[in-house]
PDB file of N, CA and C in Angstrom:
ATOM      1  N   UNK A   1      45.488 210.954 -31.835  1.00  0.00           N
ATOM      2  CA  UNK A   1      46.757 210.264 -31.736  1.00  0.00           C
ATOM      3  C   UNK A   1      46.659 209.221 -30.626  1.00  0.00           C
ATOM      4  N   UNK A   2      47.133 207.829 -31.411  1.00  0.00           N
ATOM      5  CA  UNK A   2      47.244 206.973 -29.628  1.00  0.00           C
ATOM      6  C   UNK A   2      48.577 206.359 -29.961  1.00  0.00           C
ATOM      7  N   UNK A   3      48.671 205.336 -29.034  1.00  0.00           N
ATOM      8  CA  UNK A   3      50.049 204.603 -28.937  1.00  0.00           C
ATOM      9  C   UNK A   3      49.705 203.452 -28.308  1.00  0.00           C
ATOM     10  N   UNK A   4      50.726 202.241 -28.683  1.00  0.00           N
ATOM     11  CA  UNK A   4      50.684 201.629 -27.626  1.00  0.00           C
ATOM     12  C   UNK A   4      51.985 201.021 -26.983  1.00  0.00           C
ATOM     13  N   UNK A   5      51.857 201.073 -25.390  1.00  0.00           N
ATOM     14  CA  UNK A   5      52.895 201.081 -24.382  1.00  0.00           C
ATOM     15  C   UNK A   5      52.837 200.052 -23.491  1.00  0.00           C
ATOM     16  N   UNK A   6      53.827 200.067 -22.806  1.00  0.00           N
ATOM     17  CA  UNK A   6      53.976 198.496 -21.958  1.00  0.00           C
ATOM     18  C   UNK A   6      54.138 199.240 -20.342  1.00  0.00           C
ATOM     19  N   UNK A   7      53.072 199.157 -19.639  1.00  0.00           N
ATOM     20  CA  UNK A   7      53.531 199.337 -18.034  1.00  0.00           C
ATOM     21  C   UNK A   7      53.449 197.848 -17.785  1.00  0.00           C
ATOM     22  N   UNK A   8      54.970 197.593 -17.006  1.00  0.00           N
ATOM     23  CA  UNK A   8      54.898 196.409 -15.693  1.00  0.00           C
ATOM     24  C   UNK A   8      54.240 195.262 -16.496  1.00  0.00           C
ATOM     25  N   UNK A   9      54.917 194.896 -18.253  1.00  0.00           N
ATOM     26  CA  UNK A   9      54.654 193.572 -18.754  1.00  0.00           C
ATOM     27  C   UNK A   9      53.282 193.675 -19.518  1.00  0.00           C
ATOM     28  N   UNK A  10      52.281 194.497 -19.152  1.00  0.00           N
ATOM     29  CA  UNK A  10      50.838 194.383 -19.701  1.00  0.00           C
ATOM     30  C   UNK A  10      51.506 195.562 -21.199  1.00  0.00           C
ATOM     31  N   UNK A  11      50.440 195.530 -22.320  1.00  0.00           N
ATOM     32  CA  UNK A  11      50.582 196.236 -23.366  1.00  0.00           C
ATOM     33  C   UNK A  11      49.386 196.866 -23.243  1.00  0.00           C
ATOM     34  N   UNK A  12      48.954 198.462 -23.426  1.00  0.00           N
ATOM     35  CA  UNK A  12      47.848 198.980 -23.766  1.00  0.00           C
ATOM     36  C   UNK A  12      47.991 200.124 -25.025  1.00  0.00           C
ATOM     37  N   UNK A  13      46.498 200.434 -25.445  1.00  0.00           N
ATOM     38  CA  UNK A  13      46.230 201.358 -26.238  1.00  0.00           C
ATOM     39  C   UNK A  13      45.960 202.532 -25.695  1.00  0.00           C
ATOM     40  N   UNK A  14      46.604 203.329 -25.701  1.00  0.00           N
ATOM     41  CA  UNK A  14      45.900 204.460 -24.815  1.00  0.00           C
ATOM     42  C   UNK A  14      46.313 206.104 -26.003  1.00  0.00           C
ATOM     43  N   UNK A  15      45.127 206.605 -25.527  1.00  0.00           N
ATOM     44  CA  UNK A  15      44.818 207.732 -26.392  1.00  0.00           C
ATOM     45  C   UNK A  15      45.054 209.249 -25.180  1.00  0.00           C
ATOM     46  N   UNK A  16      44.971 210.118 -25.332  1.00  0.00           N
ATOM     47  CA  UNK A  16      45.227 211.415 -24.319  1.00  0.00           C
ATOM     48  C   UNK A  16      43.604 211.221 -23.544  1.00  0.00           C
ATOM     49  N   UNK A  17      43.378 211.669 -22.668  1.00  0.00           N
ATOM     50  CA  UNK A  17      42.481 211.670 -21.700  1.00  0.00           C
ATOM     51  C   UNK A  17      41.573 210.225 -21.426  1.00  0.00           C
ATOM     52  N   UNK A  18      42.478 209.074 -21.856  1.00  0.00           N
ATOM     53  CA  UNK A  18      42.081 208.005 -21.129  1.00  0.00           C
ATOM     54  C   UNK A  18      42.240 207.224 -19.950  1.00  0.00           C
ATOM     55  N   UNK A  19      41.407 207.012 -19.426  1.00  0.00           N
ATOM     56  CA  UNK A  19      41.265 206.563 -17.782  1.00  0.00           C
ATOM     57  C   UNK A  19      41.825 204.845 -18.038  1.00  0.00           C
ATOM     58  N   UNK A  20      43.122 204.423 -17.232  1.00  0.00           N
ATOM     59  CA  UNK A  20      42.932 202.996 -17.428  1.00  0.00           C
ATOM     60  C   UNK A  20      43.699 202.486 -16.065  1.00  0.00           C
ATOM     61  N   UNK A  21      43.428 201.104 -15.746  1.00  0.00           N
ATOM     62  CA  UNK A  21      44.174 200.644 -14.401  1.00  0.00           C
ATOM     63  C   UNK A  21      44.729 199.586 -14.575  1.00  0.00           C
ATOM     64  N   UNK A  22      45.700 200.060 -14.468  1.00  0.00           N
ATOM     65  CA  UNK A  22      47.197 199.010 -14.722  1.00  0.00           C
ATOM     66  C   UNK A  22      47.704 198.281 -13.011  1.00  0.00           C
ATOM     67  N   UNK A  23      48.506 197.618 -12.897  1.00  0.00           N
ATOM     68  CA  UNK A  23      49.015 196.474 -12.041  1.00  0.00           C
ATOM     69  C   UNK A  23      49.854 198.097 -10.797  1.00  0.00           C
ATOM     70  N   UNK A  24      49.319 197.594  -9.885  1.00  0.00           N
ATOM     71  CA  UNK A  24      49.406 198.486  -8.691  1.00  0.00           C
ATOM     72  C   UNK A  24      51.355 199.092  -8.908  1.00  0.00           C
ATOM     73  N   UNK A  25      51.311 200.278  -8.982  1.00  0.00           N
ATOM     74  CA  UNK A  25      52.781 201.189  -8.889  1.00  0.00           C
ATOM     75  C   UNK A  25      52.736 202.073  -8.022  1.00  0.00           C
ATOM     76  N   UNK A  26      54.254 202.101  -7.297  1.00  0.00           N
ATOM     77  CA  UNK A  26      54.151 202.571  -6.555  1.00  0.00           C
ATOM     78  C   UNK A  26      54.608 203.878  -6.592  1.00  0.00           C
ATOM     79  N   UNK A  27      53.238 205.012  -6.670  1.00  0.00           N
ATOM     80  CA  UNK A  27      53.467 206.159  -7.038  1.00  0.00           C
ATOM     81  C   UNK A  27      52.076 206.886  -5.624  1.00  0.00           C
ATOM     82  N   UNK A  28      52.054 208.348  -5.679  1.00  0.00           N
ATOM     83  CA  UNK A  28      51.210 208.400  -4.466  1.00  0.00           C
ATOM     84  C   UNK A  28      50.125 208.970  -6.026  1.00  0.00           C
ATOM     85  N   UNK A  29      48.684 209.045  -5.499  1.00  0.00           N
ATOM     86  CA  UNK A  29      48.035 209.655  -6.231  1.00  0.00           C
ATOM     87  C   UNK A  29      48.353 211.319  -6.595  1.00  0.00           C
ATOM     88  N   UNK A  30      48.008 211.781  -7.334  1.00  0.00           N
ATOM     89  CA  UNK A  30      48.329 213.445  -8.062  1.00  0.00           C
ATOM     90  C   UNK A  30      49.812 212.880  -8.470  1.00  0.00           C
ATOM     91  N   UNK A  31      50.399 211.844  -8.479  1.00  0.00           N
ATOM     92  CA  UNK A  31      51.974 212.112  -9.282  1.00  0.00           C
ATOM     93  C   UNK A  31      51.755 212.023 -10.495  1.00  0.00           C
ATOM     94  N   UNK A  32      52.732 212.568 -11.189  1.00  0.00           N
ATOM     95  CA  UNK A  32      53.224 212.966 -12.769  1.00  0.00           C
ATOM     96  C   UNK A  32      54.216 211.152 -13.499  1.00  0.00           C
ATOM     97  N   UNK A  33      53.464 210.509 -14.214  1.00  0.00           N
ATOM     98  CA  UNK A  33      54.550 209.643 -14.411  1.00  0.00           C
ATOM     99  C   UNK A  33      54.678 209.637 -16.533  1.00  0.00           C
ATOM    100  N   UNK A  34      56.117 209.319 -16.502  1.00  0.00           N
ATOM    101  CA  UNK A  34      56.390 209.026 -17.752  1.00  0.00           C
ATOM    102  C   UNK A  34      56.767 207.643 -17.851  1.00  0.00           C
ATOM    103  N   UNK A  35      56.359 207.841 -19.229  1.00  0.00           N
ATOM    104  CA  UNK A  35      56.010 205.940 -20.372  1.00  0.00           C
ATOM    105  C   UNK A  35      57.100 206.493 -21.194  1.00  0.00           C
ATOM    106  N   UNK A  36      58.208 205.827 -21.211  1.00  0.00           N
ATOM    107  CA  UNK A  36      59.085 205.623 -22.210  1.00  0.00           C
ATOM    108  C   UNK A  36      59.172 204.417 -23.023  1.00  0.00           C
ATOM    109  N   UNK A  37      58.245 203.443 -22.603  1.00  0.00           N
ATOM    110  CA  UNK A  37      58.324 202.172 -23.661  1.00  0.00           C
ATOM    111  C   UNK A  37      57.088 202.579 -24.789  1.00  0.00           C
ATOM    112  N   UNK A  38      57.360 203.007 -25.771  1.00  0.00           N
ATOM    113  CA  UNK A  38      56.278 202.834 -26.723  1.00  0.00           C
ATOM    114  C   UNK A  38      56.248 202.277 -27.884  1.00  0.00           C
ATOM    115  N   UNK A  39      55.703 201.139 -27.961  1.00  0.00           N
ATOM    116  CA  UNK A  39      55.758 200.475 -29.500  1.00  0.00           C
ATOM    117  C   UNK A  39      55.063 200.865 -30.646  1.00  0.00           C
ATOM    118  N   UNK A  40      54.014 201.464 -30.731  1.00  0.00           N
ATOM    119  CA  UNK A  40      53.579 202.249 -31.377  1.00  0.00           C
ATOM    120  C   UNK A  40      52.901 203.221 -31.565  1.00  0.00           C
ATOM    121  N   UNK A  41      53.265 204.106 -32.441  1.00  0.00           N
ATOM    122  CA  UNK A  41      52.816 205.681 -32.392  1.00  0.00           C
ATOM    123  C   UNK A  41      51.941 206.079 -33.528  1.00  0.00           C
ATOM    124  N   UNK A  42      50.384 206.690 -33.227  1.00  0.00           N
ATOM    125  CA  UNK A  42      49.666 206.862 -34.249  1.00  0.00           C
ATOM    126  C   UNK A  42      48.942 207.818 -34.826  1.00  0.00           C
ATOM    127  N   UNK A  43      48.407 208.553 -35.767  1.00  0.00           N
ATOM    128  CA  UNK A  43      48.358 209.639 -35.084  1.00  0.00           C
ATOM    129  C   UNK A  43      46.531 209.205 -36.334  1.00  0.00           C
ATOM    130  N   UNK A  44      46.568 208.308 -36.830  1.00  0.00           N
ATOM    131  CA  UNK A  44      44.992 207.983 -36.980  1.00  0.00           C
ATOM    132  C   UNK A  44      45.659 207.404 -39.287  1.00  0.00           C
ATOM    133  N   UNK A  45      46.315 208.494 -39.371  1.00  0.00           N
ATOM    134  CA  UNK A  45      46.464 208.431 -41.091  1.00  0.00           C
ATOM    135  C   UNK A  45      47.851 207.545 -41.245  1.00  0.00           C
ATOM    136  N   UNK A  46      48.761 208.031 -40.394  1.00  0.00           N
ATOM    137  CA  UNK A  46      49.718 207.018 -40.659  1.00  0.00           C
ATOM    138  C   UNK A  46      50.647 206.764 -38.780  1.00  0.00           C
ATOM    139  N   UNK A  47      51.258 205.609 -38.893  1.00  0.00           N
ATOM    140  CA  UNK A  47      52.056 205.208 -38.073  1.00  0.00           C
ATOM    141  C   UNK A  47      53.297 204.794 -37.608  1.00  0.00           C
ATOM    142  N   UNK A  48      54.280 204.606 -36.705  1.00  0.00           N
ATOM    143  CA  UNK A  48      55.004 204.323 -36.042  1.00  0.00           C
ATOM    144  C   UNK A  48      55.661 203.125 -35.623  1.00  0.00           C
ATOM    145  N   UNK A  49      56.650 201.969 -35.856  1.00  0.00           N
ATOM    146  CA  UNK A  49      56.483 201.161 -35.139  1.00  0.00           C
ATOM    147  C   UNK A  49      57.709 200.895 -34.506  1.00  0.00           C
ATOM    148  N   UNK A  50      58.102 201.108 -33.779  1.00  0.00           N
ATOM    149  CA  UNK A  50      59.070 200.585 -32.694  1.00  0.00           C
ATOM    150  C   UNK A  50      59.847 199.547 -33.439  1.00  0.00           C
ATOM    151  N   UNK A  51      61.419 199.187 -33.070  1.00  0.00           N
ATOM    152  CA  UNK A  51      62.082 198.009 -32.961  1.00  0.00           C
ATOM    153  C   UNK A  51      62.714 197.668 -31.649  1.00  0.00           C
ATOM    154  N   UNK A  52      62.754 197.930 -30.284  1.00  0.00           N
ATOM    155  CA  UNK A  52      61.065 197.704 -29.911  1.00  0.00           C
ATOM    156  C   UNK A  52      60.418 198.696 -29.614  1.00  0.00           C
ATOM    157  N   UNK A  53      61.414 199.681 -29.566  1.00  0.00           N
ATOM    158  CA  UNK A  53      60.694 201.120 -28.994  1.00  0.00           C
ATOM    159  C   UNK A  53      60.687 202.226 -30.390  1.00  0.00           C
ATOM    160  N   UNK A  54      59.944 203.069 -29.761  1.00  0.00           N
ATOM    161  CA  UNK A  54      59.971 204.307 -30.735  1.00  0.00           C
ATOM    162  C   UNK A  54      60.659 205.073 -30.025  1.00  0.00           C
ATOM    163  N   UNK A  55      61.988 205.808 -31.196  1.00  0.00           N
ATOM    164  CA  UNK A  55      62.979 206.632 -30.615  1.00  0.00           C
ATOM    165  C   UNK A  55      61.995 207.998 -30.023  1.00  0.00           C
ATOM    166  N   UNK A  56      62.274 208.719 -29.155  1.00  0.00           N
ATOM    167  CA  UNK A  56      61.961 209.730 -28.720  1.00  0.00           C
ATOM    168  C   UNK A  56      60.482 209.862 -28.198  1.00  0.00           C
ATOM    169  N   UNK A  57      59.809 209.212 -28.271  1.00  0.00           N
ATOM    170  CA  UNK A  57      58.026 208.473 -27.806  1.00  0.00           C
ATOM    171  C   UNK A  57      57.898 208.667 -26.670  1.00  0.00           C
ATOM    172  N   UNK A  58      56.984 209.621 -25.739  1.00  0.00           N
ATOM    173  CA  UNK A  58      56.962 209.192 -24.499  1.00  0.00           C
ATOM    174  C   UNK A  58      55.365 209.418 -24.097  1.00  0.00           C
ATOM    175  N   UNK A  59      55.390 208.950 -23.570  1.00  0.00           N
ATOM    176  CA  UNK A  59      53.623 209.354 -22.987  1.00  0.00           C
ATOM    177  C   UNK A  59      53.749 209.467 -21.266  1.00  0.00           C
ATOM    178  N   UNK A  60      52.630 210.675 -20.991  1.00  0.00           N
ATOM    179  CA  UNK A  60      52.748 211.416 -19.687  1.00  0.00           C
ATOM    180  C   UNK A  60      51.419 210.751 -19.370  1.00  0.00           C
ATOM    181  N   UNK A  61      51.627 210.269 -17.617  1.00  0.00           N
ATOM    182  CA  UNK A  61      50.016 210.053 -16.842  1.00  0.00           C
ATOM    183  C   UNK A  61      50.383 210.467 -15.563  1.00  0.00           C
ATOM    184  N   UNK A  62      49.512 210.875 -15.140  1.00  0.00           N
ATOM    185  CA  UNK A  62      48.794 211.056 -13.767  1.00  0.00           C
ATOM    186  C   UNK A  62      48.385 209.489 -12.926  1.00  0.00           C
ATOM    187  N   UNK A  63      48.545 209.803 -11.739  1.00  0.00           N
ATOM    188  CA  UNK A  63      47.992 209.045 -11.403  1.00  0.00           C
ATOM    189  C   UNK A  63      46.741 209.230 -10.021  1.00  0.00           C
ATOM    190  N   UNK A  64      45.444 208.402 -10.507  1.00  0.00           N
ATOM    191  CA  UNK A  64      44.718 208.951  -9.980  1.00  0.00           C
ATOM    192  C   UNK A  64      44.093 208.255  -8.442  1.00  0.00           C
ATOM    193  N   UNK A  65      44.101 207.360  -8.419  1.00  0.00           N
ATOM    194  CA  UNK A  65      43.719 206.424  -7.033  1.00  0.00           C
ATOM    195  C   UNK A  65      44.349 204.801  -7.538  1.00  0.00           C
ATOM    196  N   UNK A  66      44.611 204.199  -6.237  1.00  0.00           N
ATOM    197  CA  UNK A  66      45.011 203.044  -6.039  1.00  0.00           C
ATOM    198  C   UNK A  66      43.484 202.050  -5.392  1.00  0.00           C
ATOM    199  N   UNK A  67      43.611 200.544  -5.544  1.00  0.00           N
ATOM    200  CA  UNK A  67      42.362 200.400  -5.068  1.00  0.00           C
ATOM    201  C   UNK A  67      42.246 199.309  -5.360  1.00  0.00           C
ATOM    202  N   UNK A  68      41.457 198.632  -5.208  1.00  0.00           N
ATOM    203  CA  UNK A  68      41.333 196.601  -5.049  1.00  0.00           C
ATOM    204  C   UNK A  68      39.835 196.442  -6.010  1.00  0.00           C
ATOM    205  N   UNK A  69      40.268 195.766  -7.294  1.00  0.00           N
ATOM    206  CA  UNK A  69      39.946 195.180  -8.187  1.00  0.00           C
ATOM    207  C   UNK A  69      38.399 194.189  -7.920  1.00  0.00           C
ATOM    208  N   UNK A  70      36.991 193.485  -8.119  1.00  0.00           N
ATOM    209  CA  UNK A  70      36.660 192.573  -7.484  1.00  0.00           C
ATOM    210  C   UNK A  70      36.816 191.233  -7.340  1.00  0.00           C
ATOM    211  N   UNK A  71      36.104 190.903  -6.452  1.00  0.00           N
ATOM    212  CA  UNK A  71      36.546 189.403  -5.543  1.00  0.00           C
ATOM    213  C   UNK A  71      36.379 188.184  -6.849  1.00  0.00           C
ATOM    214  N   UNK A  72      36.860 187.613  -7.218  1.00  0.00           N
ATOM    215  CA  UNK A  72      37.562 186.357  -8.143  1.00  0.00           C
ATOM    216  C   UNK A  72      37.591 185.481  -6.997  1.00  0.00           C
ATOM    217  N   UNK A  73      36.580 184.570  -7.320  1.00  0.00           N
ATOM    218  CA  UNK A  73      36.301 183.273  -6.503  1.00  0.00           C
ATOM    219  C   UNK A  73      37.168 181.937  -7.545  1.00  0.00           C
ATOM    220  N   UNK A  74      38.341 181.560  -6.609  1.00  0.00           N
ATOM    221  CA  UNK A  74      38.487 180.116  -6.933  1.00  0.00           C
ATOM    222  C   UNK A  74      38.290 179.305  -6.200  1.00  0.00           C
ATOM    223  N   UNK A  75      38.092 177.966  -7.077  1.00  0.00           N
ATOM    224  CA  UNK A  75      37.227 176.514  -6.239  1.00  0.00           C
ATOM    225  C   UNK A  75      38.263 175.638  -6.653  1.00  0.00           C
ATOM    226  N   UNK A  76      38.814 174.966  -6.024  1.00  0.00           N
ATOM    227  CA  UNK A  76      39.354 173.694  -6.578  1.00  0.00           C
ATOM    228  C   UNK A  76      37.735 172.843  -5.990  1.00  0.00           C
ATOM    229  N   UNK A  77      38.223 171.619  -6.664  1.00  0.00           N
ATOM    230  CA  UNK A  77      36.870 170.115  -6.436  1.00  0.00           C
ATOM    231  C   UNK A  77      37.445 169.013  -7.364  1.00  0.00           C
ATOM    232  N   UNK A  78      37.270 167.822  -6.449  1.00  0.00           N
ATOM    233  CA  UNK A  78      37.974 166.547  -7.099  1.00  0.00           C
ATOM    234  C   UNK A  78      36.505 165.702  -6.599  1.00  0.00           C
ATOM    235  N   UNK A  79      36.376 165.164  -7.548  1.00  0.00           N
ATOM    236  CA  UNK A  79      35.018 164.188  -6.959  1.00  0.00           C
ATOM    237  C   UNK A  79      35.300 163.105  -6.462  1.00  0.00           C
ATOM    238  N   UNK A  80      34.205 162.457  -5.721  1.00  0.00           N
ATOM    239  CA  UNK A  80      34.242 161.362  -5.025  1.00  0.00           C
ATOM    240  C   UNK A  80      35.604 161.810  -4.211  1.00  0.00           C
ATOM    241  N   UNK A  81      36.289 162.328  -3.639  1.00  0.00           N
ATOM    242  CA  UNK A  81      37.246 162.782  -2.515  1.00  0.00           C
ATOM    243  C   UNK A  81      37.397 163.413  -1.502  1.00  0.00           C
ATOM    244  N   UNK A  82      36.270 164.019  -1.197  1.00  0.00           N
ATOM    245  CA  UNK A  82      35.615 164.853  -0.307  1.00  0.00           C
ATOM    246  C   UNK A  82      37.011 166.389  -0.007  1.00  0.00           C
ATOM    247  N   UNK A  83      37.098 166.318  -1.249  1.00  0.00           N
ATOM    248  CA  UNK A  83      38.154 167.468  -1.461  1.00  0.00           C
ATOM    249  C   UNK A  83      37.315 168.640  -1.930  1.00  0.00           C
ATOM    250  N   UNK A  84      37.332 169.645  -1.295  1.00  0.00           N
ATOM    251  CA  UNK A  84      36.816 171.184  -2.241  1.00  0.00           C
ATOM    252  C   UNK A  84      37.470 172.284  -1.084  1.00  0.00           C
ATOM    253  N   UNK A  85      37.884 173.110  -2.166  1.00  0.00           N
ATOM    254  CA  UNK A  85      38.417 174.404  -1.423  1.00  0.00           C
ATOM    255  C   UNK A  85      37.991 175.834  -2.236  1.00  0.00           C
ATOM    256  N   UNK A  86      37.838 176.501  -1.923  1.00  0.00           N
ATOM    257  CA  UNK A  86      37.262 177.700  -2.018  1.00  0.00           C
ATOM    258  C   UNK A  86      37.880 179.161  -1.287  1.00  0.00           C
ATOM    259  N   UNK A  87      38.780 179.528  -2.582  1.00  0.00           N
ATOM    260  CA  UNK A  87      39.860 181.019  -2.034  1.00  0.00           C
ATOM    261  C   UNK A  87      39.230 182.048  -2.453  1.00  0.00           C
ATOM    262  N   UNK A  88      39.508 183.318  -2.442  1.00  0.00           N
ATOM    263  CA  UNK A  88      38.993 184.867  -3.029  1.00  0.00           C
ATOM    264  C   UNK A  88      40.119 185.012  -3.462  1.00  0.00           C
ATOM    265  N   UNK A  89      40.300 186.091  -4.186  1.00  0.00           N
ATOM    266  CA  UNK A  89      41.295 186.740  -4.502  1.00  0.00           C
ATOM    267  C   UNK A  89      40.824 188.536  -5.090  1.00  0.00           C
ATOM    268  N   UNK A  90      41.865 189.286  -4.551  1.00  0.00           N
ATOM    269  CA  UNK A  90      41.264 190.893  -5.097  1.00  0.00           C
ATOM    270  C   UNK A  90      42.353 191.633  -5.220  1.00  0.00           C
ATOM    271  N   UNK A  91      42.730 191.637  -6.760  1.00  0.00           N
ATOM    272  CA  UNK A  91      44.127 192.156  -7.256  1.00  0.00           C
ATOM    273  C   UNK A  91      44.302 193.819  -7.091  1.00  0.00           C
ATOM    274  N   UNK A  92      45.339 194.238  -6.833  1.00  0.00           N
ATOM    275  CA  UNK A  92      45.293 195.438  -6.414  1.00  0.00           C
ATOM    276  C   UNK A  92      45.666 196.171  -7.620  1.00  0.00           C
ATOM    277  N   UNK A  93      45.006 197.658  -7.901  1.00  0.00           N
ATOM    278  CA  UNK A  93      45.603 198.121  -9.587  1.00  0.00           C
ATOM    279  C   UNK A  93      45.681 199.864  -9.039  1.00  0.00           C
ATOM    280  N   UNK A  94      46.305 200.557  -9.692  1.00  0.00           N
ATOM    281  CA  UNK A  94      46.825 202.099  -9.829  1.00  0.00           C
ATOM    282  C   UNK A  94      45.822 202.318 -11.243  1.00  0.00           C
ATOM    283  N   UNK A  95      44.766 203.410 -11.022  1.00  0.00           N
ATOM    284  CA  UNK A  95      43.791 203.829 -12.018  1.00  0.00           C
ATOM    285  C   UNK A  95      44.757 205.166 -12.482  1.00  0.00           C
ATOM    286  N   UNK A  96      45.339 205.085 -13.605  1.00  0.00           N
ATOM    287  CA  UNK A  96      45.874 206.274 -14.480  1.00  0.00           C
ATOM    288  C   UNK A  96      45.163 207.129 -15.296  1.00  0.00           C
ATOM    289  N   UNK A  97      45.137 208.724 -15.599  1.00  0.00           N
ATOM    290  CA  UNK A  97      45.044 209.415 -16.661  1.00  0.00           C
ATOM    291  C   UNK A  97      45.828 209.612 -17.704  1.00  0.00           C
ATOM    292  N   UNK A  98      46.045 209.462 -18.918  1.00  0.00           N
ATOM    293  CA  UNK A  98      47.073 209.763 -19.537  1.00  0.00           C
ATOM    294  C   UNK A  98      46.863 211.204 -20.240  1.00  0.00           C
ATOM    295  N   UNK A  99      47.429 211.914 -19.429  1.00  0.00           N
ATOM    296  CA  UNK A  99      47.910 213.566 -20.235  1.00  0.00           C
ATOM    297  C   UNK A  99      48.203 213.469 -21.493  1.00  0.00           C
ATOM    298  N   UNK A 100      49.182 213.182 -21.897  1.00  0.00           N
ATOM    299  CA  UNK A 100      50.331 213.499 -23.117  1.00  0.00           C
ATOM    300  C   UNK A 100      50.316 212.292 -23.975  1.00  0.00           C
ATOM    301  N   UNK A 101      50.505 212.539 -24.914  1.00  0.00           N
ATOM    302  CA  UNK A 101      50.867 211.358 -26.175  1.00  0.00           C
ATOM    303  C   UNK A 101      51.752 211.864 -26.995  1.00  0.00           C
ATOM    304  N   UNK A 102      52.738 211.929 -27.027  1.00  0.00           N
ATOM    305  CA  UNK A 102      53.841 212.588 -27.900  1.00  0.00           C
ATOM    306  C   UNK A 102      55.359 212.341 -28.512  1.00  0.00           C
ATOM    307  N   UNK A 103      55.445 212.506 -29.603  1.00  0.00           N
ATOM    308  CA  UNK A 103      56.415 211.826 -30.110  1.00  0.00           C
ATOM    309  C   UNK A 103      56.460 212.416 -32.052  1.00  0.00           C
ATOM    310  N   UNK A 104      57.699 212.217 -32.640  1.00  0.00           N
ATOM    311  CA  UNK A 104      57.952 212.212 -34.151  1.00  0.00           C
ATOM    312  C   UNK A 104      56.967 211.237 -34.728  1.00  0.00           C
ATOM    313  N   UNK A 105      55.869 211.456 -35.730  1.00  0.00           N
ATOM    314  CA  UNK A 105      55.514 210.183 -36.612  1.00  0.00           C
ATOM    315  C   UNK A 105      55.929 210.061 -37.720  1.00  0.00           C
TER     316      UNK A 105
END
């Protein structure tokens, strides 16, 4: 059975004991969190689809460590201008388990 759900704007597929890291929440690690947005529910033979949600759908995760993504080098450069700049950037994400997948199909 998988589904797919919306944390914080992103959409994923997620199945029961999948590891995934979504946009940093503020939860401490070992917490219990519930997904009530689910657009679709599957269970492999037939499916589910939300208008936008699926009534009664929820999916359970854990959450397992918080932690900084790697370094993403941007450059701006304009030629002949003696312009160039050069930033990092290192997005911060919450690595989830998802327990539960559950719902009517």
């Amino acid at each position: 059975m998988y589904a797919i759900v919306a944390i914080q704007g992103f959409q994923y597929r997620v199945a029961e004991n999948d590891r995934i890291r979504v946009p940093r929440l503020e939860a401490e690690p070992g917490a219990t969190l519930a997904i009530d947005q689910v657009y679709l529910l599957s269970d492999g033979a037939s499916a589910r689809v939300g208008q936008p949600v699926v009534p009664g759908a929820r999916v359970e995760a854990t959450v397992l460590a918080h932690g900084l993504a790697r370094k993403v080098i941007v450059g701006k450069f304009k030629r002949r201008r003696d312009y160039r700049r050069k930033n990092g950037h290192r997005q911060r994400y919450t690595e989830i388990r998802i327990t539960r997948v559950g719902g009517e199909i």
